[in-house]
C-alpha atoms as a PDB file:
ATOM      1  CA  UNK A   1     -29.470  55.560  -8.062  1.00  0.00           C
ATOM      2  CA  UNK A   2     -27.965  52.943 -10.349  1.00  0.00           C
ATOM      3  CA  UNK A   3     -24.960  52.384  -8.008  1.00  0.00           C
ATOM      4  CA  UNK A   4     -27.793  51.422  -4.924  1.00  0.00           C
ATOM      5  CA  UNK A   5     -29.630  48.958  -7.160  1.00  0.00           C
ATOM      6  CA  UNK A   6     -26.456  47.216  -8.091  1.00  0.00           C
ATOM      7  CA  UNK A   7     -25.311  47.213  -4.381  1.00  0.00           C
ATOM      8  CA  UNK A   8     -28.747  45.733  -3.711  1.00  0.00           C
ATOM      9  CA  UNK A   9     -28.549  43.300  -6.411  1.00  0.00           C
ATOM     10  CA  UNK A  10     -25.172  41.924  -5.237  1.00  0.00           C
ATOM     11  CA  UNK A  11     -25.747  41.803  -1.245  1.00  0.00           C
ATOM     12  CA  UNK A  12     -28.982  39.623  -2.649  1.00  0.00           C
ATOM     13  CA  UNK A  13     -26.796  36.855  -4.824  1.00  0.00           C
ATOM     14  CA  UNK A  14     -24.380  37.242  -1.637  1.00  0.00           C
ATOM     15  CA  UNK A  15     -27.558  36.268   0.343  1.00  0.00           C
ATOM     16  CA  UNK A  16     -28.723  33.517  -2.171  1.00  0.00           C
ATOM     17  CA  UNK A  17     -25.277  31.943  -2.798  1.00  0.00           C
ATOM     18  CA  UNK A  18     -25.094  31.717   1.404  1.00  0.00           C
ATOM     19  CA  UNK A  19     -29.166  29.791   1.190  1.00  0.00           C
ATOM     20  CA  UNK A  20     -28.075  27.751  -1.173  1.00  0.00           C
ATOM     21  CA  UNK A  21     -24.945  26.589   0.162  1.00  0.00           C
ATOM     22  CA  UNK A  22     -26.447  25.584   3.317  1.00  0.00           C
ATOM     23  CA  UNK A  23     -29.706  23.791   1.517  1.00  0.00           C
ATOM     24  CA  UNK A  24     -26.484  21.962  -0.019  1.00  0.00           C
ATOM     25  CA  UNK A  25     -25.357  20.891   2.733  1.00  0.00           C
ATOM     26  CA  UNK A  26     -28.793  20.521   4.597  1.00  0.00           C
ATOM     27  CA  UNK A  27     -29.076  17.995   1.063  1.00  0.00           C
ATOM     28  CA  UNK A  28     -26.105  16.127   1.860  1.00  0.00           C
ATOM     29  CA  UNK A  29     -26.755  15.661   5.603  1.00  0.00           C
ATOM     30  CA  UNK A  30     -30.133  14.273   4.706  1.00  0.00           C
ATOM     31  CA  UNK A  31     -28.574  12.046   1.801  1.00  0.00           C
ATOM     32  CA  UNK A  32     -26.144  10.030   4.468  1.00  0.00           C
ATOM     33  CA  UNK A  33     -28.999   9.654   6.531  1.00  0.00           C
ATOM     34  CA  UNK A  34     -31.572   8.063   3.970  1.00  0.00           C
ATOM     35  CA  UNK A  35     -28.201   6.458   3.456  1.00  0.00           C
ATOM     36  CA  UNK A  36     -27.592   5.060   6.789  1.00  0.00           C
ATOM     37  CA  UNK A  37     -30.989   3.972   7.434  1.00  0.00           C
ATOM     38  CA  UNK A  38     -32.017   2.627   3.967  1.00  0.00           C
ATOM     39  CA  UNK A  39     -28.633  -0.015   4.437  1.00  0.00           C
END
């Protein structure tokens, strides 16, 4: 039982870590904009 919830638990920050890097880079994208159109 132990070994599932740790399975679980690491296809989850797998799953997180992959959101996060593309909210990152969704970030950036809308950074140069604001950027771009600010100038």
């Amino acid at each position: 039982i132990q070994e599932s919830i740790i399975t679980k638990s690491t296809v989850l920050a797998e799953k997180w870590r992959e959101i996060g890097i593309s909210i990152r880079i969704t970030a950036q994208g809308i950074y140069k904009v604001t950027l771009l159109y600010t100038e």
